[in-house]
C-alpha atoms as a PDB file:
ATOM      1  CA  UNK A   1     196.672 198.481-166.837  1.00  0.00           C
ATOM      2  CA  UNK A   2     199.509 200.877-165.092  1.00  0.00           C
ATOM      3  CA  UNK A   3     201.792 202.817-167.317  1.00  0.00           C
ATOM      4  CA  UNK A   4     204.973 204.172-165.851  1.00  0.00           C
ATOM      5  CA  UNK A   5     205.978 206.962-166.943  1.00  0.00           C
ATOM      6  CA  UNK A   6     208.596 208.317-164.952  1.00  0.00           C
ATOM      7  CA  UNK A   7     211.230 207.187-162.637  1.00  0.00           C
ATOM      8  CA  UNK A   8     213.085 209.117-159.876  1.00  0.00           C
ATOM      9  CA  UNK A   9     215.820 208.558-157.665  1.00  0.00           C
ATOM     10  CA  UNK A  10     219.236 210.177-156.459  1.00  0.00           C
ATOM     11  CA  UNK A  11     221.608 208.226-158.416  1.00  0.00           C
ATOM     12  CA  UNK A  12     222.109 208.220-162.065  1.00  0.00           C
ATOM     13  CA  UNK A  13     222.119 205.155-164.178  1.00  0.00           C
ATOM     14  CA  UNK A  14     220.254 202.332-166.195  1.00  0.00           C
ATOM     15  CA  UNK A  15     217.314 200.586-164.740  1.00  0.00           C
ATOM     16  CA  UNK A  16     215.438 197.812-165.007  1.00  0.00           C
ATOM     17  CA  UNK A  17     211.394 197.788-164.567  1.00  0.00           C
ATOM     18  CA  UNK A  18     208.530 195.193-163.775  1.00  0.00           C
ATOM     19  CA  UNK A  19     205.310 196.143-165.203  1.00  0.00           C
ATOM     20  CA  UNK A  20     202.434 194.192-163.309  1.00  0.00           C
ATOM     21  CA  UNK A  21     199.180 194.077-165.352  1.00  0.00           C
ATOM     22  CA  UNK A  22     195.812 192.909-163.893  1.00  0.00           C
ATOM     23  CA  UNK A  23     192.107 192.295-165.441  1.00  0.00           C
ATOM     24  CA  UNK A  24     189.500 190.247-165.783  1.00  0.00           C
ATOM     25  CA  UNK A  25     191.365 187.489-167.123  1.00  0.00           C
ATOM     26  CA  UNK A  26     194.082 187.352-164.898  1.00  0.00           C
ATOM     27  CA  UNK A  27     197.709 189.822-163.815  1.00  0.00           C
ATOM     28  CA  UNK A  28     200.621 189.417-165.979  1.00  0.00           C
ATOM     29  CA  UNK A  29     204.205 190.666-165.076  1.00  0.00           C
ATOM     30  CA  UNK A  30     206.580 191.134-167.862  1.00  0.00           C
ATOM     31  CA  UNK A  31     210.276 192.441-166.948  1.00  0.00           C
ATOM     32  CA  UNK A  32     211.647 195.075-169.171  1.00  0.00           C
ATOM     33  CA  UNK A  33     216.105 195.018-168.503  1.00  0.00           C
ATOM     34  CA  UNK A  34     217.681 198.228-169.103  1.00  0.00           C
ATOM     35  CA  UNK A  35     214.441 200.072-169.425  1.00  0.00           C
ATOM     36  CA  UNK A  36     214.346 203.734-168.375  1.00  0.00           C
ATOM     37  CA  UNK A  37     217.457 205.357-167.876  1.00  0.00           C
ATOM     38  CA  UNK A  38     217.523 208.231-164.917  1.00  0.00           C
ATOM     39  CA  UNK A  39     219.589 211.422-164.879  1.00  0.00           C
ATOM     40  CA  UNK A  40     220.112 213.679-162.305  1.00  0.00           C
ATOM     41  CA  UNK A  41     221.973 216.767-162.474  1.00  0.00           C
ATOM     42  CA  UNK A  42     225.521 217.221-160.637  1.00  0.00           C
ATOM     43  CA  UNK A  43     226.113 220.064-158.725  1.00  0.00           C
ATOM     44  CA  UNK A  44     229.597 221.475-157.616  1.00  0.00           C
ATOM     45  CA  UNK A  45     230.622 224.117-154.683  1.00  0.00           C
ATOM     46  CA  UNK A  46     232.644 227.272-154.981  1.00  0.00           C
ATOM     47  CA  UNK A  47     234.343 228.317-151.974  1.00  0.00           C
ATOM     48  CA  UNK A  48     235.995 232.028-152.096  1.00  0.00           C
ATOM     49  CA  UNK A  49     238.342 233.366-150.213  1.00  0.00           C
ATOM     50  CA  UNK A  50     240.435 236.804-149.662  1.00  0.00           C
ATOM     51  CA  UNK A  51     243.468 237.529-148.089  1.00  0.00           C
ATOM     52  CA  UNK A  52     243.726 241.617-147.390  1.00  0.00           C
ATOM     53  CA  UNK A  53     241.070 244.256-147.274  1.00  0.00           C
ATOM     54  CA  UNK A  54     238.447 243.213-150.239  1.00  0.00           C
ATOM     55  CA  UNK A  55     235.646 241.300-151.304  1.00  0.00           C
ATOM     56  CA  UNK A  56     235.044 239.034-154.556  1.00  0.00           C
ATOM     57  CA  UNK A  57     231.545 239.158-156.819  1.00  0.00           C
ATOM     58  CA  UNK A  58     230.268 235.753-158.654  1.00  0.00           C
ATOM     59  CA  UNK A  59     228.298 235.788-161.596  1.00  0.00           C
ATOM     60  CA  UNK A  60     226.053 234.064-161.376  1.00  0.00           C
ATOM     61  CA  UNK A  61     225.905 234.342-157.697  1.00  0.00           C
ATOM     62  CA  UNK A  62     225.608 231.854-155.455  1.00  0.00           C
ATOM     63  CA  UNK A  63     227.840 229.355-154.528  1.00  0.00           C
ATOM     64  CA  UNK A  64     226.785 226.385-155.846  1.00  0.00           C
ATOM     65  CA  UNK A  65     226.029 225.502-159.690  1.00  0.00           C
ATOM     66  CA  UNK A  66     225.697 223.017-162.048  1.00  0.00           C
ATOM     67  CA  UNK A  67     228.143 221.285-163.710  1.00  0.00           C
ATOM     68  CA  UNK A  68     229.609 223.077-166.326  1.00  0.00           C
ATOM     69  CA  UNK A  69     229.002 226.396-165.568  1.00  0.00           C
ATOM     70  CA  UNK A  70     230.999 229.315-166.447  1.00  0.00           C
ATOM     71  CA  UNK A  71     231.695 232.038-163.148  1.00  0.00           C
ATOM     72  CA  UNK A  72     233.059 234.915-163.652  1.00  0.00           C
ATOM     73  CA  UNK A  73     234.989 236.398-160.235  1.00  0.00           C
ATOM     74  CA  UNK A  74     235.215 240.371-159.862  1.00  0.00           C
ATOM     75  CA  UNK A  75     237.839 241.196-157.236  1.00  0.00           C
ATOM     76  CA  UNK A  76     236.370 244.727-155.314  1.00  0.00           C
ATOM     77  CA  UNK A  77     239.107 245.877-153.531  1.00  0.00           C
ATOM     78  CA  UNK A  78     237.953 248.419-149.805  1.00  0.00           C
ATOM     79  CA  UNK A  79     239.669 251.832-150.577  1.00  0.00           C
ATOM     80  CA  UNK A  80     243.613 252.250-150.256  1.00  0.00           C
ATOM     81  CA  UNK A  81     244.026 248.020-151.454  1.00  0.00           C
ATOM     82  CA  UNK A  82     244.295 246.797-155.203  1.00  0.00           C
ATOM     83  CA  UNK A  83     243.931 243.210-156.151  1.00  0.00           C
ATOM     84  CA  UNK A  84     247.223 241.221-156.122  1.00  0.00           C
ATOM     85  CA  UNK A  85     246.162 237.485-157.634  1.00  0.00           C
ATOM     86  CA  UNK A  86     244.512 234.351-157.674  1.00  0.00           C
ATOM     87  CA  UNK A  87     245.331 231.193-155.687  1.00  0.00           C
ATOM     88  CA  UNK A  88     244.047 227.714-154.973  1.00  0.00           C
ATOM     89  CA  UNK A  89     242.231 226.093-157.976  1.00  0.00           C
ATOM     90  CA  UNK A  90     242.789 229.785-160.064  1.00  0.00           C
ATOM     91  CA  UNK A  91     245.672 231.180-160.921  1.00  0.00           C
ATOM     92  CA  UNK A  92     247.216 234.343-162.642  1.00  0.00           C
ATOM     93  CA  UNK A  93     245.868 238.335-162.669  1.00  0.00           C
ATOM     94  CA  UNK A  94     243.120 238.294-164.731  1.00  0.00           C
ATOM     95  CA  UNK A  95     240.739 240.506-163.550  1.00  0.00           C
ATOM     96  CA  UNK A  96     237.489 239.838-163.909  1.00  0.00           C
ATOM     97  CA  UNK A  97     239.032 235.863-164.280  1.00  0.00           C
ATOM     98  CA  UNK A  98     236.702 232.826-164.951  1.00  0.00           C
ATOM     99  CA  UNK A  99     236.429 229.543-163.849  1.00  0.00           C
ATOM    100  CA  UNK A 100     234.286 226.010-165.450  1.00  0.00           C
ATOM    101  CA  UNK A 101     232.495 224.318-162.451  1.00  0.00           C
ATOM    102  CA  UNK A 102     233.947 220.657-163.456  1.00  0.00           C
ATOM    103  CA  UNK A 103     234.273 220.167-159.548  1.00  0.00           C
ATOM    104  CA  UNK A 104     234.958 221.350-156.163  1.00  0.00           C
ATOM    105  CA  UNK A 105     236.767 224.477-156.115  1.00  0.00           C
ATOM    106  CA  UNK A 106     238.289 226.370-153.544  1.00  0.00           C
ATOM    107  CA  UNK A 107     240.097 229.620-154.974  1.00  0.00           C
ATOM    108  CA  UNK A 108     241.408 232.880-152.693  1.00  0.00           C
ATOM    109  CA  UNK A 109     241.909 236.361-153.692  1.00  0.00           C
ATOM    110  CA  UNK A 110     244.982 238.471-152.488  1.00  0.00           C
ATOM    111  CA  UNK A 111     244.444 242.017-151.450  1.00  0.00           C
ATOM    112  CA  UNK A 112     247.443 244.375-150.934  1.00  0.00           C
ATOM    113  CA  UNK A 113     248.088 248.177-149.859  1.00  0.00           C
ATOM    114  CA  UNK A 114     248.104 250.659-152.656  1.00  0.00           C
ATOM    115  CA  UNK A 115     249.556 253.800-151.927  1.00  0.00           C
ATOM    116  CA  UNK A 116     249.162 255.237-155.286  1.00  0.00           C
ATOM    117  CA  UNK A 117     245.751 254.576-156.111  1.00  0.00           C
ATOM    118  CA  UNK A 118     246.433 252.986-159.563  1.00  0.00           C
ATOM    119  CA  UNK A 119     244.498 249.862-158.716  1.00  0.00           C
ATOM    120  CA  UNK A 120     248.049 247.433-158.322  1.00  0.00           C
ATOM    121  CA  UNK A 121     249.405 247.103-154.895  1.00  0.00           C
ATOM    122  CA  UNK A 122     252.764 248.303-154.120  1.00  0.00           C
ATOM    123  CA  UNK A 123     253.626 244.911-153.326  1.00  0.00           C
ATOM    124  CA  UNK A 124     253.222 243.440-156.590  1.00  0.00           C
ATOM    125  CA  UNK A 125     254.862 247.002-158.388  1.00  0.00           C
ATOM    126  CA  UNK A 126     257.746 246.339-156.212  1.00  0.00           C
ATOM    127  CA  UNK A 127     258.468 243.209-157.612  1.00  0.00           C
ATOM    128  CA  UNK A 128     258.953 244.631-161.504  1.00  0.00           C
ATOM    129  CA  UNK A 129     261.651 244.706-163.494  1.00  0.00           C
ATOM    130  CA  UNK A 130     264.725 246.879-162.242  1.00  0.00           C
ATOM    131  CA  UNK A 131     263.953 246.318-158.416  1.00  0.00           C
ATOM    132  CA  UNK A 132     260.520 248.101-158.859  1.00  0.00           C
ATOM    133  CA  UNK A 133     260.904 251.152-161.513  1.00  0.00           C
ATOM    134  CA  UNK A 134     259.641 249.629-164.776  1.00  0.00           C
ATOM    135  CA  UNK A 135     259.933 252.800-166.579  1.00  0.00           C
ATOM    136  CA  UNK A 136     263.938 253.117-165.530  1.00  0.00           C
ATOM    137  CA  UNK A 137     263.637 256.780-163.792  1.00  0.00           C
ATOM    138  CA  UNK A 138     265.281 256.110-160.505  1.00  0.00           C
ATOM    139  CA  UNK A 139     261.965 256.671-158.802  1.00  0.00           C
ATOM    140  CA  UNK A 140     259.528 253.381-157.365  1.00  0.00           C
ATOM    141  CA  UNK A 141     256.892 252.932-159.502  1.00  0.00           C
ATOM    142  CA  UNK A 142     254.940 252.493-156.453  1.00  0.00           C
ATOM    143  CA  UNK A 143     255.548 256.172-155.601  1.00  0.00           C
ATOM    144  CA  UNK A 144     253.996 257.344-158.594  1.00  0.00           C
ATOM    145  CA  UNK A 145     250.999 258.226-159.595  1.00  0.00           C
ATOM    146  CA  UNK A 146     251.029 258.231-163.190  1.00  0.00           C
ATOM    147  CA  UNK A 147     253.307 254.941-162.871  1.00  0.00           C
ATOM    148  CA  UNK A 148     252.018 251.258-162.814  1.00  0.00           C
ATOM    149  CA  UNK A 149     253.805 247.909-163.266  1.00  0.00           C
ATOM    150  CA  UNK A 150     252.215 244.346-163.216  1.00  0.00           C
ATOM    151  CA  UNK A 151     251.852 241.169-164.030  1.00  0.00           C
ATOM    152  CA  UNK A 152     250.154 239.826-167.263  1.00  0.00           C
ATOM    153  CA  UNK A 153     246.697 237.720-166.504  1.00  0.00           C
ATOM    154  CA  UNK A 154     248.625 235.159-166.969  1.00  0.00           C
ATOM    155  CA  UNK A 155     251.250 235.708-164.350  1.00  0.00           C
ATOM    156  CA  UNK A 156     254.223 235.036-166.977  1.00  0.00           C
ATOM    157  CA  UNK A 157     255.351 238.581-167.444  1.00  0.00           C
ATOM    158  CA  UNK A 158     255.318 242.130-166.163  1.00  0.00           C
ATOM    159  CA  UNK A 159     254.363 245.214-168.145  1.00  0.00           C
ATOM    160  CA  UNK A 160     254.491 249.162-167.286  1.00  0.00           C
ATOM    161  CA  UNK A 161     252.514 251.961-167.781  1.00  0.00           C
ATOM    162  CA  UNK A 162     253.766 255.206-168.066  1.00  0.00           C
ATOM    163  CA  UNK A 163     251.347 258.352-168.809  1.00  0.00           C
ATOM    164  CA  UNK A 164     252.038 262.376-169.001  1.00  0.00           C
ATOM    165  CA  UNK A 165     253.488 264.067-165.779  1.00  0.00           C
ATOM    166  CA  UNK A 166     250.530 265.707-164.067  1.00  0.00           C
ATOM    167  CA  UNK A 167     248.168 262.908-164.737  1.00  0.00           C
ATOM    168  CA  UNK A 168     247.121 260.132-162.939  1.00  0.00           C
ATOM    169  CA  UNK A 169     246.354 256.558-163.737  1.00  0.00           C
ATOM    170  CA  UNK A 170     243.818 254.135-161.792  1.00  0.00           C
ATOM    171  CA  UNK A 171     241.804 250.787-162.703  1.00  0.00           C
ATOM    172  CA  UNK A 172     245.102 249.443-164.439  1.00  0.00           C
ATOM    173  CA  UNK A 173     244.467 245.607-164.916  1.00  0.00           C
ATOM    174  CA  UNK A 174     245.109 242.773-166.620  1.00  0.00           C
ATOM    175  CA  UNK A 175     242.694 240.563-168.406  1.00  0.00           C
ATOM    176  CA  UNK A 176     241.831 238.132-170.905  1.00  0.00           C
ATOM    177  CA  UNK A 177     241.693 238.850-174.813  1.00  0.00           C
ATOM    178  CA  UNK A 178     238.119 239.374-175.281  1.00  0.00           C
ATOM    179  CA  UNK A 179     236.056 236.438-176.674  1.00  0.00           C
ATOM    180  CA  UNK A 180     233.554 238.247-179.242  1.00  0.00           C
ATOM    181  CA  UNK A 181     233.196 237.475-183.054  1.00  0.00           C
ATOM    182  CA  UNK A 182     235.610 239.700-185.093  1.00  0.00           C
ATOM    183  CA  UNK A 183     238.855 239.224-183.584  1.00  0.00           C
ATOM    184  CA  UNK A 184     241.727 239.567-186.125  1.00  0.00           C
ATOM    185  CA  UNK A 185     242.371 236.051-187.321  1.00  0.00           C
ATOM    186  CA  UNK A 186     246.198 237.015-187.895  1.00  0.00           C
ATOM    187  CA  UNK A 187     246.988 238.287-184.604  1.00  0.00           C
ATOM    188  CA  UNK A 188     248.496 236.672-181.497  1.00  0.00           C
ATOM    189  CA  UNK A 189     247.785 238.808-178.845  1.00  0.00           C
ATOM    190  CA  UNK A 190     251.047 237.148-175.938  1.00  0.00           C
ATOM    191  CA  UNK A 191     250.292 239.643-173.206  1.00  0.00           C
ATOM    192  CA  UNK A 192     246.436 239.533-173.795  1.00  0.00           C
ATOM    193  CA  UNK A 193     244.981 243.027-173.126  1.00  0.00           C
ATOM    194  CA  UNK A 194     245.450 245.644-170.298  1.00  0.00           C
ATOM    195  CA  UNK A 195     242.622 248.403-168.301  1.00  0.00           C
ATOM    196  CA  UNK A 196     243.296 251.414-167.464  1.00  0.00           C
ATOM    197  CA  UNK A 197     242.128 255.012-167.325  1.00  0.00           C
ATOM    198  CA  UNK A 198     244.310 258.172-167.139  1.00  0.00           C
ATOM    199  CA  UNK A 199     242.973 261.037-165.344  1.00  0.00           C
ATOM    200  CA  UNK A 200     243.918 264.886-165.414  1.00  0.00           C
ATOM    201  CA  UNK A 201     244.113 264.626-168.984  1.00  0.00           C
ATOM    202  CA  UNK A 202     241.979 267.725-169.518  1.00  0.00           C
ATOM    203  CA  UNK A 203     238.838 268.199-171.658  1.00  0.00           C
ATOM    204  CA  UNK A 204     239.099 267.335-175.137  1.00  0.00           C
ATOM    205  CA  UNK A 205     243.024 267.600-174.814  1.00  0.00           C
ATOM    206  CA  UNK A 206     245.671 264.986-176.073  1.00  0.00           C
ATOM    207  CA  UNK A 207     247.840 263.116-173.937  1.00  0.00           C
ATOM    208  CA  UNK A 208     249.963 260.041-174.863  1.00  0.00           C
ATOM    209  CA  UNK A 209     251.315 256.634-172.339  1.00  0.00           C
ATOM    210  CA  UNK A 210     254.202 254.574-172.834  1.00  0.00           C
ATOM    211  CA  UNK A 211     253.656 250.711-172.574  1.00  0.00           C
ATOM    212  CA  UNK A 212     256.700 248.926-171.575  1.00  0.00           C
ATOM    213  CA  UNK A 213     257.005 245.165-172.571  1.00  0.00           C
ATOM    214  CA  UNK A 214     259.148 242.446-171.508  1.00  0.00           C
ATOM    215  CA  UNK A 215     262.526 242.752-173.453  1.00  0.00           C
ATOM    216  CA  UNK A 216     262.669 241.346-176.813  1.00  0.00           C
ATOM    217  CA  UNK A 217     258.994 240.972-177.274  1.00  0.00           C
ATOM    218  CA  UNK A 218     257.978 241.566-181.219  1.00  0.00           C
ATOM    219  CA  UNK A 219     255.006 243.165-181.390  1.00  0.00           C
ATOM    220  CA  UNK A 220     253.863 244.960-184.452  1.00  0.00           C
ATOM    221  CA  UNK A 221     250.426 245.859-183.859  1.00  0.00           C
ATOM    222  CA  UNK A 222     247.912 247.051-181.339  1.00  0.00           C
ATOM    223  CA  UNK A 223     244.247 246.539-181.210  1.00  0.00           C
ATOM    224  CA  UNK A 224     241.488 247.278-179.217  1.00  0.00           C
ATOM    225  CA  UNK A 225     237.774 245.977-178.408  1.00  0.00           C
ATOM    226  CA  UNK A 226     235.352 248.821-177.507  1.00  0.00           C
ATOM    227  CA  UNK A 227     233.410 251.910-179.393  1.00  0.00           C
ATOM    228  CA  UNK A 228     234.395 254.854-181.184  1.00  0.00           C
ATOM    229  CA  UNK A 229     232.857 257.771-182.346  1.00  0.00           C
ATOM    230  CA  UNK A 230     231.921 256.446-185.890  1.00  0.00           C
ATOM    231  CA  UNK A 231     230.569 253.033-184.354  1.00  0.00           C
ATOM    232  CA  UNK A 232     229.062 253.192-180.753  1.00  0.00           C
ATOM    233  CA  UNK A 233     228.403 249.506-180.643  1.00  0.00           C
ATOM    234  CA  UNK A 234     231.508 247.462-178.991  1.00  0.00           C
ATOM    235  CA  UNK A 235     233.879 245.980-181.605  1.00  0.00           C
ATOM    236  CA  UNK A 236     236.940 245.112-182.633  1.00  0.00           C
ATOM    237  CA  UNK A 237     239.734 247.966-184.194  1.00  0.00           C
ATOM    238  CA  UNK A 238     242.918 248.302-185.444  1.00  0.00           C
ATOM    239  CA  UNK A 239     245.161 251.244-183.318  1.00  0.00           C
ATOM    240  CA  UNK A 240     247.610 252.415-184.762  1.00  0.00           C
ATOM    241  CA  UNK A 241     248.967 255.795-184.804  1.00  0.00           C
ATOM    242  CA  UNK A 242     246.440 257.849-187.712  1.00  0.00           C
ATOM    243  CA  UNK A 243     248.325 261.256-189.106  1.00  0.00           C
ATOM    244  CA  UNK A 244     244.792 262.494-189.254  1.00  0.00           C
ATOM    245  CA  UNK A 245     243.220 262.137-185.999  1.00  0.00           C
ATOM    246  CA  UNK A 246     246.645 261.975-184.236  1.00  0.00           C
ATOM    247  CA  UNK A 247     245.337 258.941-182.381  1.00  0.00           C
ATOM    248  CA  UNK A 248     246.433 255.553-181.986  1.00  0.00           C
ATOM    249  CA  UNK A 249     249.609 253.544-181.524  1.00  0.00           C
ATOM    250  CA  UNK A 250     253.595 254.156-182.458  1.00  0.00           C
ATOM    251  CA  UNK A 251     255.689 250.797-182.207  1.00  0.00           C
ATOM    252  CA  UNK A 252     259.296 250.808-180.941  1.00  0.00           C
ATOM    253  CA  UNK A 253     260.983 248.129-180.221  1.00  0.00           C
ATOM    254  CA  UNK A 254     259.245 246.609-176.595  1.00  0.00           C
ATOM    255  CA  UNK A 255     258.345 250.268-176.147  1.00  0.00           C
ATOM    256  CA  UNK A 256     254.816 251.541-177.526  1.00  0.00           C
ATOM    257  CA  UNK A 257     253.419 255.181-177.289  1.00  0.00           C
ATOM    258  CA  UNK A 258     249.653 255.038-177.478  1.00  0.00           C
ATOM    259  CA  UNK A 259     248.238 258.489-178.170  1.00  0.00           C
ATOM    260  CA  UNK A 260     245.187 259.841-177.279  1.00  0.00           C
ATOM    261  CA  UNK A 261     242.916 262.842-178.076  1.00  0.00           C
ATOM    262  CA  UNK A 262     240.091 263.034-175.037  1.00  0.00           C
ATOM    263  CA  UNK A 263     236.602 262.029-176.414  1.00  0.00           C
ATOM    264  CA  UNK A 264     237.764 260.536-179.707  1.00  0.00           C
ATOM    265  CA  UNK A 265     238.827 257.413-181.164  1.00  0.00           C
ATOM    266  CA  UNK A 266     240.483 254.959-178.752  1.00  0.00           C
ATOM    267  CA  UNK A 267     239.188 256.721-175.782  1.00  0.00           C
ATOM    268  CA  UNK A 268     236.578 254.027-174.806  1.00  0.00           C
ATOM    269  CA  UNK A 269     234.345 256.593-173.591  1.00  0.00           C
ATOM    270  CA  UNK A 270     234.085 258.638-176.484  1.00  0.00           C
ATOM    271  CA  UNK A 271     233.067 261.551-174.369  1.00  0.00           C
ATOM    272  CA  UNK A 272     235.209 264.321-173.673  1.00  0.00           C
ATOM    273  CA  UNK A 273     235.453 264.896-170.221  1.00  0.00           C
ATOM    274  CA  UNK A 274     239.187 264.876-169.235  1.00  0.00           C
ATOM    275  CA  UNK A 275     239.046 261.149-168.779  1.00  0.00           C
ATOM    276  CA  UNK A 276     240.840 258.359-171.184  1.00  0.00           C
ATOM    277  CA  UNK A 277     239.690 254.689-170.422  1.00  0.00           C
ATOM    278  CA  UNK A 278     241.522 252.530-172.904  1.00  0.00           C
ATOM    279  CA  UNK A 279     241.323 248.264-173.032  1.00  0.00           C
ATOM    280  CA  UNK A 280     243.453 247.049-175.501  1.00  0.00           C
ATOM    281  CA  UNK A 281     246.402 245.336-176.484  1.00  0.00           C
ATOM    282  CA  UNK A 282     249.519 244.694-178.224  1.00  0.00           C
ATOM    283  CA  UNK A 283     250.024 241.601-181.121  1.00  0.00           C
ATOM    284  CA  UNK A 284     251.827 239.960-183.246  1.00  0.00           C
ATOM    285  CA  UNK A 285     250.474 240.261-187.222  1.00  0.00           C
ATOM    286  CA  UNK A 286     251.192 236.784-189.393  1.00  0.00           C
ATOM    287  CA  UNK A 287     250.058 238.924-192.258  1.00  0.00           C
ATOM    288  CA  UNK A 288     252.110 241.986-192.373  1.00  0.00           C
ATOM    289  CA  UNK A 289     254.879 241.526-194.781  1.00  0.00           C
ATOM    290  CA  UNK A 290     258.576 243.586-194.220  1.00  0.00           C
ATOM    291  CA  UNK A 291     259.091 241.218-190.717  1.00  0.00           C
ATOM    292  CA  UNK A 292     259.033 242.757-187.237  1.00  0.00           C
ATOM    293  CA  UNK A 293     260.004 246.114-185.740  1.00  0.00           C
ATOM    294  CA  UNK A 294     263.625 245.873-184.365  1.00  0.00           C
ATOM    295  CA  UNK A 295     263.240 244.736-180.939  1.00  0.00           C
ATOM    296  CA  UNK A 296     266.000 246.586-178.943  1.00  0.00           C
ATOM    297  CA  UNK A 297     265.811 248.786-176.788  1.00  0.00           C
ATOM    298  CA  UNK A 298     266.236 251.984-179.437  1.00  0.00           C
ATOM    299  CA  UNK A 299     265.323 252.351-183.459  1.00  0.00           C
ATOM    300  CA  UNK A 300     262.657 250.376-185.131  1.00  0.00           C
ATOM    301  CA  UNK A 301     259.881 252.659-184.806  1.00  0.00           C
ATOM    302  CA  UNK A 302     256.901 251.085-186.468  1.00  0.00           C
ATOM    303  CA  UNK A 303     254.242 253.236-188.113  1.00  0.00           C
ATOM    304  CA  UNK A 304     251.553 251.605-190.190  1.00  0.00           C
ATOM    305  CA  UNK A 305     247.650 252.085-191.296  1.00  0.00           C
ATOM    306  CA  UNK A 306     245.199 250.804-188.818  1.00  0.00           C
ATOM    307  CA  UNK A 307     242.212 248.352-189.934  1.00  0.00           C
ATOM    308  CA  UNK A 308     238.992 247.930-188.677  1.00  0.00           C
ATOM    309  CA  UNK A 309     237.712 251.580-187.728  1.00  0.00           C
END
C-alpha cells in the first residue's frame, strides 16, 4: 500500500490524485477529485532607484520578498545632498517611508544639493511659501542655517522651521505619525510629525523654534513620541508649554513656539550636551472644550496643561 503524503509543483491550485494499491489479492486504483490542494508562496521584486548623490537602505534587505511584506526605505543622502522625494510606485516625503509588497514595484529616490546642511535641499526650500522664505524675513530659507522649509510626508503642504540665531538645525524631516499603542485617541495629527535637531544650543541651556503651518490650520495641541527624564522607555506625551519646567509648546494661531531646556523633557535625548533632537507633532484635540485657537496670523495664543508625562 503507498500513501501520499505530499504533493509539489510550481503552480498553486486544487488537485486531483490516483492512489494505485497492489497485494496479494490483486491492485486497486481509486480516484480521489479535488484531493490535496498545493500552495506555493508568491514572491514580488523591488527595484530602487536614485536620482542625485545618495543611496537608499531596505529593511529587510534584499530585493525580493514575499507577498505581503512590509519594507521600510531609508534615504542616506553623500555629504552636501538632502533627500528631496519619492517617485514611481511611492510617493510623498516620508522619511524613513514604507511600502506592502502586493506586487512589482519600481520606486526612485530624488537627491538634491544642500547648501545649508539642514538635511532639505535648496531645491525643495525654494519652492515654499513666499518664493522660498517661509519664516517672512526677506532672506532664502535656503541661505540659512537655522532655517528649513518642506513638504509634509505626504507632499500636501509645506511647513517651516525656525530656531534661535546662532544655532543650527540638521536632520529636519518629515515622517509618518508613529504606529505604537498609546496614541491619543482624540487627536488628528494633519501634518503627521516632523525630525529635527538644533545644534549650538549650549549645555543644559534653553532655546525655543518657531513651527510655521500652512495658513488657517487649527491646531490646538502638540504631542510627541519618545523618552523623557521621568520615563526612559519610548512613549507617547502631551507638549505643551509647563510654567514649571519651562518646556513644551505655546499655540498661536498657525504659528507654534516649542521651547526647550537642553537635557530635559522634550529633548529626545534627555542628555545635556548642547544638542535638542525633537520628533513630534502638532493636532487637532476632539476633546478640548472652549473651540480652537484663533487661526490668523496674530492673537489666539493657546496655553493649556499637557497630558501624558
Amino acid at each position: 500500500m503507498y500513501l501520499l503524503s505530499e504533493v509539489q509543483g510550481s503552480d498553486p491550485g486544487t488537485y486531483t490524485v490516483s492512489l494505485e494499491v497492489s497485494g496479494p489479492g490483486g491492485t486497486d486504483t481509486e480516484t480521489k477529485t479535488n484531493y490535496i490542494t498545493v500552495t506555493t508562496q508568491i514572491q514580488y521584486n523591488l527595484t530602487v532607484n536614485t536620482e542625485g548623490s545618495g543611496s537608499v537602505t531596505l529593511d529587510p534587505a534584499g530585493g525580493t520578498y514575499n507577498a505581503g511584506t512590509e519594507v521600510e526605505l531609508t534615504p542616506v543622502p553623500d555629504t552636501g545632498w538632502a533627500f528631496n522625494g519619492w517617485s514611481g510606485d511611492l510617493s510623498g516625503y516620508s522619511n524613513p517611508a514604507t511600502t506592502i509588497m502586493d506586487t512589482d514595484k519600481t520606486i526612485t529616490a530624488t537627491f538634491d544639493v544642500d547648501g545649508d546642511d539642514d538635511g532639505i535641499s535648496d531645491a525643495e526650500e525654494n519652492g515654499g511659501p513666499n518664493n522660498g522664505d517661509g519664516n517672512s524675513d526677506t532672506i532664502q530659507d535656503s541661505d540659512q542655517e537655522y532655517v528649513a522649509t518642506f513638504h509634509t510626508q505626504d507632499g500636501t503642504n509645506y511647513v517651516t522651521l525656525e530656531s534661535a540665531a546662532g544655532t543650527t538645525l540638521a536632520g529636519c524631516s518629515a515622517v509618518s505619525t508613529p504606529s505604537a499603542n498609546g496614541a491619543p485617541s482624540d487627536v488628528t495629527f494633519s501634518y503627521d510629525f516632523f525630525n529635527f535637531t538644533i545644534n549650538g544650543v549650549g549645555v543644559g541651556n534653553g532655546t525655543a523654534l518657531i513651527l510655521y503651518l500652512p495658513a488657517g490650520a487649527n491646531i490646538n495641541t502638540y504631542w510627541k513620541y519618545g523618552p523623557t527624564p521621568t520615563n526612559a522607555n519610548p512613549h507617547w506625551y502631551e507638549f505643551m508649554y509647563e510654567s514649571s519646567t519651562q518646556t513644551g509648546a505655546e499655540i498661536n494661531g498657525n504659528k507654534i513656539t516649542l521651547h526647550f531646556i537642553d537635557g530635559q523633557r522634550g529633548d529626545d535625548d534627555i542628555t545635556a550636551d548642547g544638542i535638542i533632537i525633537d520628533q513630534g507633532g502638532p493636532g487637532t484635540d476632539s476633546s478640548i472644550s472652549g473651540g480652537l485657537p484663533d487661526n490668523g496670523s496674530g492673537g489666539g495664543c493657546f496655553v493649556r496643561a499637557a497630558y501624558g508625562r
